[in-house]
N, C-alpha and C. Protein backbone atom coordinates (compact mmCIF):
# COMPACT_ATOMS: atom_id res chain seq x y z
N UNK A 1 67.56 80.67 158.17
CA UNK A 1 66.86 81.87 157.83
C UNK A 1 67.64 82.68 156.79
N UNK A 2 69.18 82.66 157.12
CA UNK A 2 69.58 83.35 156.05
C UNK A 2 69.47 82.80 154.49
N UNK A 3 70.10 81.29 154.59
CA UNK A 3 69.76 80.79 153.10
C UNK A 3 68.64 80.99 152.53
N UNK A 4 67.44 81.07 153.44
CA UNK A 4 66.18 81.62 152.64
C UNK A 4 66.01 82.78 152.05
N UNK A 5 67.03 83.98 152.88
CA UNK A 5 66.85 85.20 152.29
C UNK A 5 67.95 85.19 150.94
N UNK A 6 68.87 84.94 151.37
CA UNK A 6 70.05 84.54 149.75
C UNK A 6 69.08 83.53 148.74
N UNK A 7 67.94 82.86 149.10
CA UNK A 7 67.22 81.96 148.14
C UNK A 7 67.04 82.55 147.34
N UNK A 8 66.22 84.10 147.50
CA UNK A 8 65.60 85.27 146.94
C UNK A 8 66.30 85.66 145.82
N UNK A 9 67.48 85.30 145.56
CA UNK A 9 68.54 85.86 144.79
C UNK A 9 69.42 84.75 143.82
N UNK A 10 68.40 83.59 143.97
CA UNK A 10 68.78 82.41 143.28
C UNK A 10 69.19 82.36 141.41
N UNK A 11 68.50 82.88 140.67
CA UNK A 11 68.09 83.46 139.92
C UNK A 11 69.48 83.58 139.37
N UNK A 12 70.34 84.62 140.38
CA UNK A 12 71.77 85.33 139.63
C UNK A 12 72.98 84.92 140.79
N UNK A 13 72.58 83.87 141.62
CA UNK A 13 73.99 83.67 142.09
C UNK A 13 74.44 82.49 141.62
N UNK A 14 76.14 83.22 141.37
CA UNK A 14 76.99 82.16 141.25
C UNK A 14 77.82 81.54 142.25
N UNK A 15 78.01 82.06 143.46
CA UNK A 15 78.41 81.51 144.55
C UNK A 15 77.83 81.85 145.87
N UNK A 16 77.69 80.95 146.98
CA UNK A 16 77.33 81.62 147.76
C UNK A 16 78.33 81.04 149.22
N UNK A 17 78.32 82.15 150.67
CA UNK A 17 79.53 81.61 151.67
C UNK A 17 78.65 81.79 152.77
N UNK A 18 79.38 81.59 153.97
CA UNK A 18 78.94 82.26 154.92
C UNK A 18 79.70 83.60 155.34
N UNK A 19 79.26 84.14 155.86
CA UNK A 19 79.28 85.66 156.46
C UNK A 19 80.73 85.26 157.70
N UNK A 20 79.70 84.87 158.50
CA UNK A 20 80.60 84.37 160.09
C UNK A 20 80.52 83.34 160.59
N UNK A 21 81.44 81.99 159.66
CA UNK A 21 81.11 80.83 160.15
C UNK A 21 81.25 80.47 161.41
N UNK A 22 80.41 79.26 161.86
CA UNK A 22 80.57 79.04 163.23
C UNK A 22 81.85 78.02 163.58
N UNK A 23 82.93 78.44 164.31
CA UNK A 23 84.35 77.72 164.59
C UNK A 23 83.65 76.70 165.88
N UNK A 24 83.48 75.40 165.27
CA UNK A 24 83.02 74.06 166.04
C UNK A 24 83.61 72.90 165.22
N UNK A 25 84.39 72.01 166.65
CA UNK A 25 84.60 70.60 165.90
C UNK A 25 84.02 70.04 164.53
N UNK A 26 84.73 69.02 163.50
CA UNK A 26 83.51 68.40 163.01
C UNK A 26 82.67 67.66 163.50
N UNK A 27 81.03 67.64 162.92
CA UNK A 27 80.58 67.01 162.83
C UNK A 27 79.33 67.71 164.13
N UNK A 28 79.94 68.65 164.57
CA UNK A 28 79.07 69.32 165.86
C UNK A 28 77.65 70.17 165.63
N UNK A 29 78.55 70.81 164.37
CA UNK A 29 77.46 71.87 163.48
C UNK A 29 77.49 71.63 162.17
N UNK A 30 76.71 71.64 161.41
CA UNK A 30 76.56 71.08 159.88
C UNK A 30 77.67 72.23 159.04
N UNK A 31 78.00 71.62 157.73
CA UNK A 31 79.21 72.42 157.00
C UNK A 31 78.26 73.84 156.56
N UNK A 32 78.86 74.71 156.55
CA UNK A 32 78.54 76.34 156.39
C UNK A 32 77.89 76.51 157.13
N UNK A 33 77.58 76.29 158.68
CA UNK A 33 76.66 77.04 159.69
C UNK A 33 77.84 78.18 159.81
N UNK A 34 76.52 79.21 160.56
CA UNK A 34 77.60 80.60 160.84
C UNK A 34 76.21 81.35 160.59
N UNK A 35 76.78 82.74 160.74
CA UNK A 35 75.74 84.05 160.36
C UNK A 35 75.59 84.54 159.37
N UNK A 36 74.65 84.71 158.72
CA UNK A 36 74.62 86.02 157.23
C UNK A 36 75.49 84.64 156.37
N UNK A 37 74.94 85.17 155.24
CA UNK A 37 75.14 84.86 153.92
C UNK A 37 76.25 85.70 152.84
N UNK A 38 76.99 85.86 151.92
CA UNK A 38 77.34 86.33 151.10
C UNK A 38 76.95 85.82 149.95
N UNK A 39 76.52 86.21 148.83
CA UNK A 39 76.08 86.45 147.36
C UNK A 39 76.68 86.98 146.26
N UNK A 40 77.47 85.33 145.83
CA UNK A 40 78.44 86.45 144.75
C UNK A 40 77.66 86.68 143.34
N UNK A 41 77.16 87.03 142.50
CA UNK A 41 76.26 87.51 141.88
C UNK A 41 76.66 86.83 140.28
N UNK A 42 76.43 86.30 139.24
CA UNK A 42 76.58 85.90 138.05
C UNK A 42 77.47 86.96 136.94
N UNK A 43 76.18 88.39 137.41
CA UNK A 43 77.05 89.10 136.70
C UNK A 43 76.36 90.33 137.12
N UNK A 44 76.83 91.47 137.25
CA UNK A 44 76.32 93.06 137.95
C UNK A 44 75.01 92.93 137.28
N UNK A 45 73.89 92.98 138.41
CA UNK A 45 72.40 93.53 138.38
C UNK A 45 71.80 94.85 138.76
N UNK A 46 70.91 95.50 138.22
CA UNK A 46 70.79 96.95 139.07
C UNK A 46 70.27 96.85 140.53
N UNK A 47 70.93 97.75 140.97
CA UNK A 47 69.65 97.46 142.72
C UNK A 47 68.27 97.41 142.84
N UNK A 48 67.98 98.12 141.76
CA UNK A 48 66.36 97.98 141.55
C UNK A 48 65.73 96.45 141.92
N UNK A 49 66.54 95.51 140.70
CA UNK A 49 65.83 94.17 140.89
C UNK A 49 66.20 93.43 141.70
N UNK A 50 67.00 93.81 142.55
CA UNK A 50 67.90 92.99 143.96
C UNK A 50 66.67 93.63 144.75
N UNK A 51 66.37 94.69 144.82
CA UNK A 51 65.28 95.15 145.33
C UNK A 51 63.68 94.41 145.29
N UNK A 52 63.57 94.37 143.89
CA UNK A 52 62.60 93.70 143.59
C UNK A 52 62.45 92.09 143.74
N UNK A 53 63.53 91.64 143.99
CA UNK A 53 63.37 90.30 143.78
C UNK A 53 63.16 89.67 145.77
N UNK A 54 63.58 90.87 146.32
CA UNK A 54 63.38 91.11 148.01
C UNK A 54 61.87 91.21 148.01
N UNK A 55 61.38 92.08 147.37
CA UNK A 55 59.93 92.50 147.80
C UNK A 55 58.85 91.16 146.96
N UNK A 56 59.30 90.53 146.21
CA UNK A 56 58.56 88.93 145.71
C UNK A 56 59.00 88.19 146.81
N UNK A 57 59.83 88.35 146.91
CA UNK A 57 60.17 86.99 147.94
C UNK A 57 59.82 86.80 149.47
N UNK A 58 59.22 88.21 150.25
CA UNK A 58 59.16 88.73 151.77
C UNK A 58 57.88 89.18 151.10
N UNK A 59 56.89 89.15 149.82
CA UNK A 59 55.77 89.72 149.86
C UNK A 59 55.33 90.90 150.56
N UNK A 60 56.53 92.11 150.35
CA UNK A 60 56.23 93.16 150.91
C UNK A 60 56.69 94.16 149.61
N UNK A 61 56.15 95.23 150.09
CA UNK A 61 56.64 96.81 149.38
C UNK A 61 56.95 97.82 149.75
N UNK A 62 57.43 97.74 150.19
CA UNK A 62 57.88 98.77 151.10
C UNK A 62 59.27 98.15 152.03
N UNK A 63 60.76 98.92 151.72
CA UNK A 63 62.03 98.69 152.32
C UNK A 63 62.66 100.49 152.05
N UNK A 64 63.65 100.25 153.27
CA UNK A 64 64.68 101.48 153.53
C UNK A 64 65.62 101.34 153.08
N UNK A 65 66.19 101.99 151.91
CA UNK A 65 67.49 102.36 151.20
C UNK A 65 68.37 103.02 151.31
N UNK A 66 69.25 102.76 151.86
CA UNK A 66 70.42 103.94 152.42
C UNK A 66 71.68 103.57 150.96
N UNK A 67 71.28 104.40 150.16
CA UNK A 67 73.13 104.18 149.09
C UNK A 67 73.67 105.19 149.27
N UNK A 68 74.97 105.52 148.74
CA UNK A 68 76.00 106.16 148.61
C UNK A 68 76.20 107.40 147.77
N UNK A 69 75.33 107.14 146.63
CA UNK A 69 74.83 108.07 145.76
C UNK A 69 73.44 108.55 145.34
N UNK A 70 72.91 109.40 146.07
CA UNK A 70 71.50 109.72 145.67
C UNK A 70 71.13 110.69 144.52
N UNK A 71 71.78 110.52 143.48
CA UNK A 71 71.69 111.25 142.09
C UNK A 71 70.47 110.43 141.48
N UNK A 72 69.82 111.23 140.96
CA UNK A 72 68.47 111.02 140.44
C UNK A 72 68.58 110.38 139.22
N UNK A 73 68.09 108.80 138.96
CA UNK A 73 68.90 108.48 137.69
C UNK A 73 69.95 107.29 138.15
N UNK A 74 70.37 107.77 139.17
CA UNK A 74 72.03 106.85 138.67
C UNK A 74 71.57 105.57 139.36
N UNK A 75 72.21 104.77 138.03
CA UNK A 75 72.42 103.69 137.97
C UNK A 75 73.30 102.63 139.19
N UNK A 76 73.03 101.94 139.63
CA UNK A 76 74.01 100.88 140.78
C UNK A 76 73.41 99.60 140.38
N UNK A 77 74.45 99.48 140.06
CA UNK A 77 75.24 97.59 139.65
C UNK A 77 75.72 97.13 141.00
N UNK A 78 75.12 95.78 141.03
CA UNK A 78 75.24 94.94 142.32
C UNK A 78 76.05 93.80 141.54
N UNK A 79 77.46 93.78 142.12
CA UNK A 79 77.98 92.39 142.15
C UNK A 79 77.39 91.29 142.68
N UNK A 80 77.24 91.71 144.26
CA UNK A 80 77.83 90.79 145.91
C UNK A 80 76.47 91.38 146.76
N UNK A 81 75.78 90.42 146.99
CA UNK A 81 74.77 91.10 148.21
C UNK A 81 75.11 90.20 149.75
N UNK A 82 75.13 91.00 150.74
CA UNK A 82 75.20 90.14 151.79
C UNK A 82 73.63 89.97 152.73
N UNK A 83 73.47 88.81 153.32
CA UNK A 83 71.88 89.32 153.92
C UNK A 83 72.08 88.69 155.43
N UNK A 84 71.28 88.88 156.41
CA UNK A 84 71.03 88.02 158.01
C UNK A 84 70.18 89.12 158.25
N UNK A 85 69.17 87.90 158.89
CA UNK A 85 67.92 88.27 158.88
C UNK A 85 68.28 89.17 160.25
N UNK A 86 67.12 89.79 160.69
CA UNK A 86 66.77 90.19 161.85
C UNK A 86 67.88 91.39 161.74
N UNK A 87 68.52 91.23 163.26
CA UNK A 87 69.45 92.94 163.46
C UNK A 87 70.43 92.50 162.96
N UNK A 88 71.24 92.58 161.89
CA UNK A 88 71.76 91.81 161.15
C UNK A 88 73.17 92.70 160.47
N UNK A 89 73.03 93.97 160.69
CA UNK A 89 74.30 94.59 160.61
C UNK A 89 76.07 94.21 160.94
N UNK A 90 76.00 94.25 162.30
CA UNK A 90 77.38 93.56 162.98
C UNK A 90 77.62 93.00 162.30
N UNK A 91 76.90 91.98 161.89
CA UNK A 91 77.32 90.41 161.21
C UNK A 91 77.99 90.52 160.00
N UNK A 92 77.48 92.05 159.22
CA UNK A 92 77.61 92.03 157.82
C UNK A 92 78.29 93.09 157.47
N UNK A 93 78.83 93.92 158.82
CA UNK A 93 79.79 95.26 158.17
C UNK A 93 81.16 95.44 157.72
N UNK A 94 81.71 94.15 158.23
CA UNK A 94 82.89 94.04 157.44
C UNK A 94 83.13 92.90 155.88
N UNK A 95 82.05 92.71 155.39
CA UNK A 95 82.02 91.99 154.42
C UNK A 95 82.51 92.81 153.20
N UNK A 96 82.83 92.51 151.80
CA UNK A 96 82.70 93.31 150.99
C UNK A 96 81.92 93.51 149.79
N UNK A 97 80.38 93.06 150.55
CA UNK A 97 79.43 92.89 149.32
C UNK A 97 79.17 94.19 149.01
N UNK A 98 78.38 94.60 148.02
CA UNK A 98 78.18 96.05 147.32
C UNK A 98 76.55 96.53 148.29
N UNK A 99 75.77 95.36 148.55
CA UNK A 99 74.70 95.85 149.21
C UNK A 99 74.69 94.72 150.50
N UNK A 100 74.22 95.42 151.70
CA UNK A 100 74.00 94.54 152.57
C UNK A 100 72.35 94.66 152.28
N UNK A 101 72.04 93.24 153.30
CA UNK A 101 70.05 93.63 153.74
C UNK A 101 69.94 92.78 154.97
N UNK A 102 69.16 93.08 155.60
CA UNK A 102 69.34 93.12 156.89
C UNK A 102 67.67 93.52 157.21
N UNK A 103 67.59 92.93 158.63
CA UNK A 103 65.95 93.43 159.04
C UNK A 103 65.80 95.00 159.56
N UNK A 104 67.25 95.34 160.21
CA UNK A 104 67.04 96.68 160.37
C UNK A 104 68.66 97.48 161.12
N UNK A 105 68.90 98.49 160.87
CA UNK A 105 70.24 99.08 160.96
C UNK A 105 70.29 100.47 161.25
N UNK A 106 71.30 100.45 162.83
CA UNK A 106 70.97 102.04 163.13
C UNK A 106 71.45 103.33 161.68
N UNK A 107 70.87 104.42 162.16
CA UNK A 107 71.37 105.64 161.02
C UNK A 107 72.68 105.59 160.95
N UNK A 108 73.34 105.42 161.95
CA UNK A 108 75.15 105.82 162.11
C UNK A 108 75.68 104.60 160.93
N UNK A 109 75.37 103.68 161.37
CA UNK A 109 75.77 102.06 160.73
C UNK A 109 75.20 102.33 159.07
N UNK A 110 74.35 103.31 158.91
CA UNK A 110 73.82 103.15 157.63
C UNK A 110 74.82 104.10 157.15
N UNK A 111 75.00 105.64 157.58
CA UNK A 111 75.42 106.57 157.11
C UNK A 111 77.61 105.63 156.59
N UNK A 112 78.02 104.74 157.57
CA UNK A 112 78.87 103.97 157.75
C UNK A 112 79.32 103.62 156.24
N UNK A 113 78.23 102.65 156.51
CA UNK A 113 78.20 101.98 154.97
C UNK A 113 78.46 102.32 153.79
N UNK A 114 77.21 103.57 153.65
CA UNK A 114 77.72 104.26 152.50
C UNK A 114 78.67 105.19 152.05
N UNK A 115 79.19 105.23 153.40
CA UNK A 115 80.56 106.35 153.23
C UNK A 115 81.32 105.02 152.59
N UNK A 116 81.14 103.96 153.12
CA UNK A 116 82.60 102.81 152.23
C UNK A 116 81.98 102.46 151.06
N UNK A 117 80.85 103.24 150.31
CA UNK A 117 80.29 103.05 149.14
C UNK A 117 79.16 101.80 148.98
N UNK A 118 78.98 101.46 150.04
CA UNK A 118 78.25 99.80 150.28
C UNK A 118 76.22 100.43 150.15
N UNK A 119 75.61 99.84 149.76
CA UNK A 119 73.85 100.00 149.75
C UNK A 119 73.77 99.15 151.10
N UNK A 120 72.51 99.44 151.87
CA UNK A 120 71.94 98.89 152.41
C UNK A 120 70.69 98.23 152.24
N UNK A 121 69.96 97.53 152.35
CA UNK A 121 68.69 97.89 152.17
C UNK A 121 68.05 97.27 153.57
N UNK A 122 67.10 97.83 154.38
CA UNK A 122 66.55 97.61 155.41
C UNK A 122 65.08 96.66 155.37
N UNK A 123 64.91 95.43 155.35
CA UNK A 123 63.38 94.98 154.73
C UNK A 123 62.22 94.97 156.13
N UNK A 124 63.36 95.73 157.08
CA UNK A 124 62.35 95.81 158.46
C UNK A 124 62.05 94.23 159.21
N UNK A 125 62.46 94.19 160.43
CA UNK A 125 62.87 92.96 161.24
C UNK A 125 62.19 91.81 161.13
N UNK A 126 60.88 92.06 161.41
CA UNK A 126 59.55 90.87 161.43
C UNK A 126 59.56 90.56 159.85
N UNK A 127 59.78 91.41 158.76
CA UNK A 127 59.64 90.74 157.58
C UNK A 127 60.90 90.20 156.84
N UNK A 128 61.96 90.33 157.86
CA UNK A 128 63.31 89.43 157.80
C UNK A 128 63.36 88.02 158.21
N UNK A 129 62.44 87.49 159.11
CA UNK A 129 61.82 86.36 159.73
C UNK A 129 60.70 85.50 159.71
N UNK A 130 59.58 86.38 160.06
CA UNK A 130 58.06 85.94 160.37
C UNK A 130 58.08 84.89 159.35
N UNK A 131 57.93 85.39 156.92
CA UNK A 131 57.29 84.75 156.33
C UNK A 131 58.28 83.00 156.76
N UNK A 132 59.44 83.03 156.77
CA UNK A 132 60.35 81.83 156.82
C UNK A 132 59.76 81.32 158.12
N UNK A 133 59.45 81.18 158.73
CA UNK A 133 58.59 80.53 159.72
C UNK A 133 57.34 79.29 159.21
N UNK A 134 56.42 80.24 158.13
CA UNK A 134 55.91 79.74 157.39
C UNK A 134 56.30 78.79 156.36
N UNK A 135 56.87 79.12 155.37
CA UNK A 135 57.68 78.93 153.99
C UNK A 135 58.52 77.62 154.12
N UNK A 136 59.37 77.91 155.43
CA UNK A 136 60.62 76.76 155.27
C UNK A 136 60.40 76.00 156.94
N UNK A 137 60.56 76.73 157.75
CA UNK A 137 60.39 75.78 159.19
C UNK A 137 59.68 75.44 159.42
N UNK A 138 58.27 75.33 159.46
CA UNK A 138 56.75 74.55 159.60
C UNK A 138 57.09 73.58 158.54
N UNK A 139 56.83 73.30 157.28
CA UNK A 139 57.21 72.50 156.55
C UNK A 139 57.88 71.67 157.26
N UNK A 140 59.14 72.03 157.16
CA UNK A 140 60.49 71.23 157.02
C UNK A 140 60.13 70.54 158.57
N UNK A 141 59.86 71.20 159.45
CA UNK A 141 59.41 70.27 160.80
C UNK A 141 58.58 69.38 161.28
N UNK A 142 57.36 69.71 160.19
CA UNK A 142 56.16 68.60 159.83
C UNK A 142 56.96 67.77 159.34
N UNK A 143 57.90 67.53 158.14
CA UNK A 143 57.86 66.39 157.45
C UNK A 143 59.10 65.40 158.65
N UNK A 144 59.73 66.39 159.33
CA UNK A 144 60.67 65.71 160.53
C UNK A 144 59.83 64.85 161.36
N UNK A 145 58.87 65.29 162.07
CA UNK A 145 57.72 64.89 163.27
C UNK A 145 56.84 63.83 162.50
N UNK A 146 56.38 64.07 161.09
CA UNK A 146 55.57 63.22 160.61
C UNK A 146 56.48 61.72 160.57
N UNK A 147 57.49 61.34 160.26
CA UNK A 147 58.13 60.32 160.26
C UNK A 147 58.69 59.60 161.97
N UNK A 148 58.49 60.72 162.89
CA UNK A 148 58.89 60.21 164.27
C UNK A 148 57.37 60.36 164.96
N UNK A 149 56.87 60.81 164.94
CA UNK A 149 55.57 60.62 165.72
C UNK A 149 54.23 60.94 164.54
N UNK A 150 53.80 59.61 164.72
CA UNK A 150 52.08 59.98 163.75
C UNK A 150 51.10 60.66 164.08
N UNK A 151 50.75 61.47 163.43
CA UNK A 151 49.44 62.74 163.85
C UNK A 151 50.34 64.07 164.20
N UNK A 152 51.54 64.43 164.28
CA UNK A 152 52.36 65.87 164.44
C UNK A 152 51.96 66.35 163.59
N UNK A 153 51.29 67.62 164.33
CA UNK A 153 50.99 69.20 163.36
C UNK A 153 52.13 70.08 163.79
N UNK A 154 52.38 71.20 162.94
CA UNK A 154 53.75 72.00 163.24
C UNK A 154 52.79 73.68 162.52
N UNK A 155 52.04 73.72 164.35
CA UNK A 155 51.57 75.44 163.90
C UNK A 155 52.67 76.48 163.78
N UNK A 156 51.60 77.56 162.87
CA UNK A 156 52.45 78.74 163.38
C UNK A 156 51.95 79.85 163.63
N UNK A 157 52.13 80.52 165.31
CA UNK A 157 51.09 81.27 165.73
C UNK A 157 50.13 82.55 164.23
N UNK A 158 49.18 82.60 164.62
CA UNK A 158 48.11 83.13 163.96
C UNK A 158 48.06 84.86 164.85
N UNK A 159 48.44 84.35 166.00
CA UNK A 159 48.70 86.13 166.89
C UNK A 159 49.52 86.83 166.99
N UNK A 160 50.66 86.22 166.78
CA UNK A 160 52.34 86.61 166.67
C UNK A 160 52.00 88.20 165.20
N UNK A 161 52.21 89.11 165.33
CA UNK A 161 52.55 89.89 164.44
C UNK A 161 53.84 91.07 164.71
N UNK A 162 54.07 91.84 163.37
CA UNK A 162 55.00 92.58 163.73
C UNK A 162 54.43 93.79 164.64
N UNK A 163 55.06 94.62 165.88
CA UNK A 163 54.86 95.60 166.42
C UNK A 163 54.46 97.12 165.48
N UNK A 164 55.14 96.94 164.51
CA UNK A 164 54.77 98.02 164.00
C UNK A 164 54.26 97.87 162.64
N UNK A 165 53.29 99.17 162.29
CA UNK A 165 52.82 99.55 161.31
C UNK A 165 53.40 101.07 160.49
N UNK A 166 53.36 100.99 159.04
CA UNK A 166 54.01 101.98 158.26
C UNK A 166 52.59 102.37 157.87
N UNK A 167 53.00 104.29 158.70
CA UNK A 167 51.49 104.72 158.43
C UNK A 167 52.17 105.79 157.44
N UNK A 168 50.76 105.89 156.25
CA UNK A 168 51.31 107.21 155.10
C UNK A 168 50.21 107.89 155.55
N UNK A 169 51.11 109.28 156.00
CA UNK A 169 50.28 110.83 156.61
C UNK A 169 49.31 110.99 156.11
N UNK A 170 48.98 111.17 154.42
CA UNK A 170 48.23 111.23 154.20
C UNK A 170 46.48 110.07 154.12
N UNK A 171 47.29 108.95 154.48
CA UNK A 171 45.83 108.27 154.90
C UNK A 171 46.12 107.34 155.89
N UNK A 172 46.10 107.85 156.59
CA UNK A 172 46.38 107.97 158.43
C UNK A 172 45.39 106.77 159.29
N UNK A 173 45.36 105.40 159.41
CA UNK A 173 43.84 105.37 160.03
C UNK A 173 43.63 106.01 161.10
N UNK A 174 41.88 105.66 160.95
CA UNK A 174 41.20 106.81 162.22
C UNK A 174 41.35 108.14 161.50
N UNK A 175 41.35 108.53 160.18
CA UNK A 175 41.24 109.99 160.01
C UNK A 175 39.91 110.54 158.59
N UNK A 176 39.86 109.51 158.17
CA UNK A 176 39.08 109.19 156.98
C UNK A 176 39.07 109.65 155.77
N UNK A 177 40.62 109.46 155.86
CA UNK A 177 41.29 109.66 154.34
C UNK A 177 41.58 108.29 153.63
């Protein structure tokens, strides 16, 4: 899940690690398993399109920005992004990328961050996960099952959604604005 979200950022990375590899014999867990991703970047991008290249890739519009500097205007250059999907903070607060992203991160952990000068960006939990369900694990499990058993379909629930909805006050449903 994470390489899918570092996929997003293919474009401008020149290296990529793991976050928190997993300490197992060889041969137990494949080479770079672990948590979260690090993103070392080609060359400083603005956050805008680290931003933007999140909201093409999770087909959403809408994410929570916690930076360091909220001057109207100012510019932030992204070296290093770090990402893990879901609650994904822990994993990624001692890293030293310039922005973490993550599915979602308490206020304290945010306010944290940007005191050590770090961006966050929040893309909200279910859309840290759900589309890669689609995208990369259905796939990738059909073409596994199709070669070991003939006729394997690899659904993916149709009822499963995220708990919440982002309502704007001004057109509220149920109000008939």
């Amino acid at each position: 899940m994470n390489d899918w979200l570092a996929d997003m950022l293919v474009p401008y990375t020149a290296d990529r690690s793991t976050v928190q590899p997993i300490d197992a014999p060889p041969g137990v867990v494949g080479e770079g398993s672990g948590y979260g991703r690090l993103v070392e970047l080609t060359s400083p991008i603005l956050l805008t399109e680290i931003i933007k290249l999140f909201a093409m890739g999770l087909d959403r519009q809408h994410f929570m920005v916690a930076r360091p500097n909220h001057s109207a205007g100012e510019m932030d250059l992204v070296k290093s992004v770090a990402v893990c999907a879901g609650s994904g903070y822990d994993v990624l607060k001692n890293t030293s990328a310039d922005v973490l992203v993550t599915g979602e991160v308490s206020h304290h952990n945010a306010l944290k961050a940007t005191m050590e000068g770090k961006c966050v960006i929040t893309v909200f939990h279910s859309n840290s996960e759900r589309l890669f369900l689609r995208q990369r694990l259905q796939p990738n499990l059909a073409k596994l099952l199709q070669s070991e058993v003939s006729g394997a379909e690899v659904l993916v629930s149709e009822e499963d959604e995220d708990p919440f909805e982002i309502w704007d006050v001004e057109h509220m449903p149920g109000t008939g604005n």
